[in-house]
N, C-alpha and C. Protein backbone atom coordinates (compact mmCIF):
# COMPACT_ATOMS: atom_id res chain seq x y z
N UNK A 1 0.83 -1.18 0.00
CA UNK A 1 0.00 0.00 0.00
C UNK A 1 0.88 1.25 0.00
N UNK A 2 1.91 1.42 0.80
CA UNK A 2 2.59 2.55 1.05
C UNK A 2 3.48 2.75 -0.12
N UNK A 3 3.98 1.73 -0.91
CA UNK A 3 4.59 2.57 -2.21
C UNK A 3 3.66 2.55 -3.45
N UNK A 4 2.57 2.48 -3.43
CA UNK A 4 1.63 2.69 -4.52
C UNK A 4 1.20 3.95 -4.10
N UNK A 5 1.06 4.41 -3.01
CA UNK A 5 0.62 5.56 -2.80
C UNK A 5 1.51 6.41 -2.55
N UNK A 6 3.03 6.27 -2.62
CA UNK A 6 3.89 7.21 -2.56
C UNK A 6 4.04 7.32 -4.21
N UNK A 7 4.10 6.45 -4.89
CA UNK A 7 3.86 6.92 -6.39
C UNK A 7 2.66 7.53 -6.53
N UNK A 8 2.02 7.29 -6.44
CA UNK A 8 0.65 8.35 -6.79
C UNK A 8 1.65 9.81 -6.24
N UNK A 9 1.40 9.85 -5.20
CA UNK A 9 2.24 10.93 -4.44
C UNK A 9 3.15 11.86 -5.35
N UNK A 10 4.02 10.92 -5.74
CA UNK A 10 5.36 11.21 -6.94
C UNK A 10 4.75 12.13 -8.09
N UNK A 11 3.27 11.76 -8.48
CA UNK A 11 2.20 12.07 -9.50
C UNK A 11 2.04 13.78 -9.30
N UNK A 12 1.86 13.89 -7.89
CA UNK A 12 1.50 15.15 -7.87
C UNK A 12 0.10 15.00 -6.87
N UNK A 13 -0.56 13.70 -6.86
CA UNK A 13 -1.84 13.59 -6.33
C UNK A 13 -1.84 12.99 -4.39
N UNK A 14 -1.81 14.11 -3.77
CA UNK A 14 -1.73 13.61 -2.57
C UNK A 14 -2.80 12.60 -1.84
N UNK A 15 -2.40 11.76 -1.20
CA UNK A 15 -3.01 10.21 -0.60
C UNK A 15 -2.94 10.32 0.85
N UNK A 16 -4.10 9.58 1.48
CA UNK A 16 -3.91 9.02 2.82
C UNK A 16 -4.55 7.62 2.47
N UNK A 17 -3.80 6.61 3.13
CA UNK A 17 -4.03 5.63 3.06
C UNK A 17 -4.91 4.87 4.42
N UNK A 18 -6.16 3.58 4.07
CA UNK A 18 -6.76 3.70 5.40
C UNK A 18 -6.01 2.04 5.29
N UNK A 19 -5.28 1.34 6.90
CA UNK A 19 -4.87 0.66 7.23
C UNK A 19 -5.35 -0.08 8.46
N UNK A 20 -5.35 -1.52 7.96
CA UNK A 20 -5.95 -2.37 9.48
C UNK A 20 -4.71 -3.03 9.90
N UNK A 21 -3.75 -3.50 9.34
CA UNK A 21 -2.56 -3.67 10.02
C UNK A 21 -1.29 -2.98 10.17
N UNK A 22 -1.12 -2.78 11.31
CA UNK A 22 -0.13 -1.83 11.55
C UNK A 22 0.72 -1.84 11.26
N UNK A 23 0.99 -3.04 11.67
CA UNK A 23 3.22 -3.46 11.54
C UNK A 23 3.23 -3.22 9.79
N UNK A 24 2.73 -3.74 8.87
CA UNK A 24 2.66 -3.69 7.50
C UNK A 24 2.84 -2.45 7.54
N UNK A 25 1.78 -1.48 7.72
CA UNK A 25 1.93 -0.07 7.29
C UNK A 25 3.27 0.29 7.89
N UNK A 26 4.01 0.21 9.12
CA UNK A 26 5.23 0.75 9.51
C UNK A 26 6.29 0.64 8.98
N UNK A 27 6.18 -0.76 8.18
CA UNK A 27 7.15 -1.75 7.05
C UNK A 27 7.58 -0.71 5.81
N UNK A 28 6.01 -0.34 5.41
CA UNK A 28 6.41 0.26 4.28
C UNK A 28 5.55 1.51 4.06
N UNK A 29 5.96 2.44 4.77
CA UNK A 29 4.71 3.08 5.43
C UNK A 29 4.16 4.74 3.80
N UNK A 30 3.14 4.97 4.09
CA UNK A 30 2.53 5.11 2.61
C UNK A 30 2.54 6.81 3.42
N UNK A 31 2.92 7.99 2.65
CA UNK A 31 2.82 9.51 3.23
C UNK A 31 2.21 9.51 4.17
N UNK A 32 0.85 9.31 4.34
CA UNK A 32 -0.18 9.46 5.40
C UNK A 32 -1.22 7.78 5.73
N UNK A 33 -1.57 7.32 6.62
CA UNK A 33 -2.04 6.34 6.59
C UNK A 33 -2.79 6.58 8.25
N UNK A 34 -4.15 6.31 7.52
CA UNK A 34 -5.56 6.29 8.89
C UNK A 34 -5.42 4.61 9.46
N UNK A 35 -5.10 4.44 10.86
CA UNK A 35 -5.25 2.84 11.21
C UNK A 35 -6.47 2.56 12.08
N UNK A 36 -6.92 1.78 11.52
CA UNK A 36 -8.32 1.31 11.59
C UNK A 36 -8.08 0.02 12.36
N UNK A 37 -8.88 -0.44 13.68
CA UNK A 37 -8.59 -1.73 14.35
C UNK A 37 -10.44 -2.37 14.08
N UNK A 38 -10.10 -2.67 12.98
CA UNK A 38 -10.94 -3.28 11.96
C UNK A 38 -10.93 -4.70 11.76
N UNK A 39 -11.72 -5.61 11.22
CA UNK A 39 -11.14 -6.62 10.73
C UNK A 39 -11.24 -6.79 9.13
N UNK A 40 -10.33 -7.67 8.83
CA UNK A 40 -9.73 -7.96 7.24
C UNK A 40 -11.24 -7.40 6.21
N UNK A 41 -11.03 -6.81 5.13
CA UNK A 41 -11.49 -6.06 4.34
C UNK A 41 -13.17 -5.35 4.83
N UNK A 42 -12.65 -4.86 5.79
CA UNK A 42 -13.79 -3.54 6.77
C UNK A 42 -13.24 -2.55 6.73
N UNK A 43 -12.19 -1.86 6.80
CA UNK A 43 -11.42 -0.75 6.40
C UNK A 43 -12.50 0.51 6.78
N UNK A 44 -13.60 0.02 5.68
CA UNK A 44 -14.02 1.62 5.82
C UNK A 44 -15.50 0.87 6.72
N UNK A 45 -15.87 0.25 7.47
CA UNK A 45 -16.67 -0.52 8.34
C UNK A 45 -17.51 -0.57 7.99
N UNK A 46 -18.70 -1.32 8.63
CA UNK A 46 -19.32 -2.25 8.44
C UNK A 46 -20.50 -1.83 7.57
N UNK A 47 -21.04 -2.96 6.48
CA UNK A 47 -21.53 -2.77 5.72
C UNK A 47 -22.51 -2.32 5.41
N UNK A 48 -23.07 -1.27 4.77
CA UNK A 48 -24.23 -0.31 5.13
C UNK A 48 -24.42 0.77 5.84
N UNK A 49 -23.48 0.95 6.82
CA UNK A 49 -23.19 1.78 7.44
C UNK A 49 -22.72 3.17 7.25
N UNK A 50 -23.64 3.73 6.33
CA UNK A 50 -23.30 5.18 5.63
C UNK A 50 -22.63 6.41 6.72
N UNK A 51 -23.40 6.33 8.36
CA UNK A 51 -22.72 7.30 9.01
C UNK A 51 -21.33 6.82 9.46
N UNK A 52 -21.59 5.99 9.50
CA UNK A 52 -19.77 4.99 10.09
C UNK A 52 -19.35 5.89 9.25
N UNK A 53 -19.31 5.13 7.82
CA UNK A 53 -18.59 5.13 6.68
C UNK A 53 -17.71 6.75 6.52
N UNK A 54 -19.07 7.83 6.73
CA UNK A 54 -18.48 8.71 6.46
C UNK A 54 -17.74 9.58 7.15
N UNK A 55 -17.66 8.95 8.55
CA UNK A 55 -17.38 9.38 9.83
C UNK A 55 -15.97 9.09 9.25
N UNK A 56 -15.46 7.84 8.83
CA UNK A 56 -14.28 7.05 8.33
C UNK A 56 -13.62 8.12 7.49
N UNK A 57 -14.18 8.38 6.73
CA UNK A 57 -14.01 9.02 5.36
C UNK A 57 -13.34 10.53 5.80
N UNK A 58 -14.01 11.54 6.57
CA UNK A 58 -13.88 12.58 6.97
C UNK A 58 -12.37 12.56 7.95
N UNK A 59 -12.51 11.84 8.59
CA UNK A 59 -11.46 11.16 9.33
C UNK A 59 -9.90 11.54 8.84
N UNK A 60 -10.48 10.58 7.15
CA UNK A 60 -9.19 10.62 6.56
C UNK A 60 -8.64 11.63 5.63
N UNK A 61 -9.66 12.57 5.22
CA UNK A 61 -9.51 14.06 5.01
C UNK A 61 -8.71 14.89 5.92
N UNK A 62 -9.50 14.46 7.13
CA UNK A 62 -8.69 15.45 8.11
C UNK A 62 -7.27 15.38 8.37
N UNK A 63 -6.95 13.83 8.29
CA UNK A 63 -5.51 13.83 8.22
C UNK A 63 -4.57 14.01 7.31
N UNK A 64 -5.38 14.23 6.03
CA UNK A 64 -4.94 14.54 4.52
C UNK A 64 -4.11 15.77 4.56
N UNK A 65 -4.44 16.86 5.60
CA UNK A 65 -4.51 18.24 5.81
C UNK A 65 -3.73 18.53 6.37
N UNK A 66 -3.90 17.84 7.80
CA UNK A 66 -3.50 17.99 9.13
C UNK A 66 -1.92 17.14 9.40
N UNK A 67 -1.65 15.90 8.99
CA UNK A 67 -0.41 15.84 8.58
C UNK A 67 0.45 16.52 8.35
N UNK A 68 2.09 16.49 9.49
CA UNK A 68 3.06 17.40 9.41
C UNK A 68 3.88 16.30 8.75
N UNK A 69 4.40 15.76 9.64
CA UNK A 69 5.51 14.43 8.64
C UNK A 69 5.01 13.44 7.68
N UNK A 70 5.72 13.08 6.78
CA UNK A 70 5.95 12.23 5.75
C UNK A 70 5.55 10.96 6.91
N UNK A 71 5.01 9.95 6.34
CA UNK A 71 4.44 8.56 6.94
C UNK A 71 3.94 8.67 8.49
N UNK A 72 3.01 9.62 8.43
CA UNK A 72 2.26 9.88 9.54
C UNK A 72 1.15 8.60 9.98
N UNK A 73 1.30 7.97 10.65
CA UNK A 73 0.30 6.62 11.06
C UNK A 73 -0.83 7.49 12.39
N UNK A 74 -1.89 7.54 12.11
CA UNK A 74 -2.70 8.42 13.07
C UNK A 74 -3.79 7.33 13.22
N UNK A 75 -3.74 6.83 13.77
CA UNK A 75 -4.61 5.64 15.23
C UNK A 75 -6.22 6.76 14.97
N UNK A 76 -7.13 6.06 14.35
CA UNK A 76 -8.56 6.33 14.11
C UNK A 76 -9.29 6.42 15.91
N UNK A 77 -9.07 5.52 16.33
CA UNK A 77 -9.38 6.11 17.83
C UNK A 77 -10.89 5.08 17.61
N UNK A 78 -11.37 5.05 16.71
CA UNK A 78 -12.68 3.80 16.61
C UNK A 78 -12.30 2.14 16.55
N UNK A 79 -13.16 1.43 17.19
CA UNK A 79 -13.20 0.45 17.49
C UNK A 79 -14.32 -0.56 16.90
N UNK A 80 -13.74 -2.14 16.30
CA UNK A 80 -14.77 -2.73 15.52
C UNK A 80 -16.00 -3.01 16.59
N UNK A 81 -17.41 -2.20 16.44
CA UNK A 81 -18.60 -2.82 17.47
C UNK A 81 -19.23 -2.01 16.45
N UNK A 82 -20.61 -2.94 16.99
CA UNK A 82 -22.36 -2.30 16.51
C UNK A 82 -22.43 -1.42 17.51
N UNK A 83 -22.30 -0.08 16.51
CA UNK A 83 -23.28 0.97 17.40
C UNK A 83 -23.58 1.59 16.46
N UNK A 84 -24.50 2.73 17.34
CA UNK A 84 -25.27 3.51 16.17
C UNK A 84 -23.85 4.97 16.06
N UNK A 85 -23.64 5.22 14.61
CA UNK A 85 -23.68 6.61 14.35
C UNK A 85 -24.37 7.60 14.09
N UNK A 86 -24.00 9.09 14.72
CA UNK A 86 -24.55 10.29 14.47
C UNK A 86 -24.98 10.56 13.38
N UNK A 87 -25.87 11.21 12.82
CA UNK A 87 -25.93 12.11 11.43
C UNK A 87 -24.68 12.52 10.79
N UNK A 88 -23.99 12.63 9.84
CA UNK A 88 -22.83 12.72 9.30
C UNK A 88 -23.05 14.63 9.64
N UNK A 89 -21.57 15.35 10.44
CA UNK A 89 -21.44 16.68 10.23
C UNK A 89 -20.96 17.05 9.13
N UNK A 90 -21.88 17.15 8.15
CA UNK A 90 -21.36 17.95 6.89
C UNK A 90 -20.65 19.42 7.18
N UNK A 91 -20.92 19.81 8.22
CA UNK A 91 -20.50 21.09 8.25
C UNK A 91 -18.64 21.07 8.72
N UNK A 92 -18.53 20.18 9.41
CA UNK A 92 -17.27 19.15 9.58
C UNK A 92 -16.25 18.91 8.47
N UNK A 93 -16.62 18.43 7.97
CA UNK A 93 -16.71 18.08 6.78
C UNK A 93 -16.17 19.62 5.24
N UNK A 94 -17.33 20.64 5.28
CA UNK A 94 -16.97 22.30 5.00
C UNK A 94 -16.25 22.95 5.44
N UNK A 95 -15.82 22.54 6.14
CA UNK A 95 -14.62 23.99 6.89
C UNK A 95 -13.18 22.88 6.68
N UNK A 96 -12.93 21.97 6.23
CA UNK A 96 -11.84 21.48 5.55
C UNK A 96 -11.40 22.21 4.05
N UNK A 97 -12.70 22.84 3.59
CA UNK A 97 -12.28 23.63 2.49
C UNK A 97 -11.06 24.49 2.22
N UNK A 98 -11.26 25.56 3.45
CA UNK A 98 -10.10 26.67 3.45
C UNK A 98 -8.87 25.60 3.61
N UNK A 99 -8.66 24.51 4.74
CA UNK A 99 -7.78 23.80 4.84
C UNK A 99 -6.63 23.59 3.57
N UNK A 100 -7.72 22.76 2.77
CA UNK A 100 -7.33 22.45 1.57
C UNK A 100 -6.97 23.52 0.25
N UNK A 101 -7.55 24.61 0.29
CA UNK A 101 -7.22 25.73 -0.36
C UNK A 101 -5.26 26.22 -0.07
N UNK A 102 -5.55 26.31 1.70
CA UNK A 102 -4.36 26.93 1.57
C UNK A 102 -3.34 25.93 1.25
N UNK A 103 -3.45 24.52 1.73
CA UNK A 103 -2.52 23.63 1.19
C UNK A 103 -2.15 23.09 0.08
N UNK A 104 -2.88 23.44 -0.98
CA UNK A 104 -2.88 23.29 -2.33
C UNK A 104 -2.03 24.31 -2.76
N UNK A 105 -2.13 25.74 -1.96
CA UNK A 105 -1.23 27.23 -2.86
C UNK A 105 0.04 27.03 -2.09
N UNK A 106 0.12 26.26 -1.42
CA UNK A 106 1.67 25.95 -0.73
C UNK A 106 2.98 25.38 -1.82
């Protein structure tokens, strides 16, 4: 994972990668990588789960951004269980805009 996405990288197209095993990702670790204590192909969790999902998703935006070093491994902080998620904060979600603005004119 981590040198497919450091080529992309190479491209010009910046990546965060989402990871359920750790030691792998540390091996060969990819610019940015979200670790998920998931099980084998849940990554972005469980199925149907649109607020999970995007909870996941936003997650990995934020670290898209927020990332100072090269192979940043940032621990998702969620855990594999049934529960309910919130309404997705789109507004959460909008104010990553400027984020991404200024990091793009960098």
């Amino acid at each position: 994972m981590g040198l497919v996405a450091r080529a992309i990288e190479a491209a010009g197209i910046p990546t965060t990668s989402l990871s359920i095993v750790r030691e792998v990702t540390e091996k060969t670790p990819p610019p940015r990588a979200l670790y998920m204590r998931f099980p084998f192909g849940h990554a972005l969790g469980e199925v149907g789960a649109r607020n999970q999902q995007f909870d996941i998703l936003l997650r990995a935006f934020e670290l898209l951004f927020e990332a100072e070093e090269p192979g940043t491994i940032r621990d998702s902080g969620l855990r594999w269980k049934r529960e309910s998620y919130p309404d997705p904060d789109f507004e959460r979600f909008r104010r990553l805009g400027p984020v991404a603005r200024k990091a793009h004119a960098d």
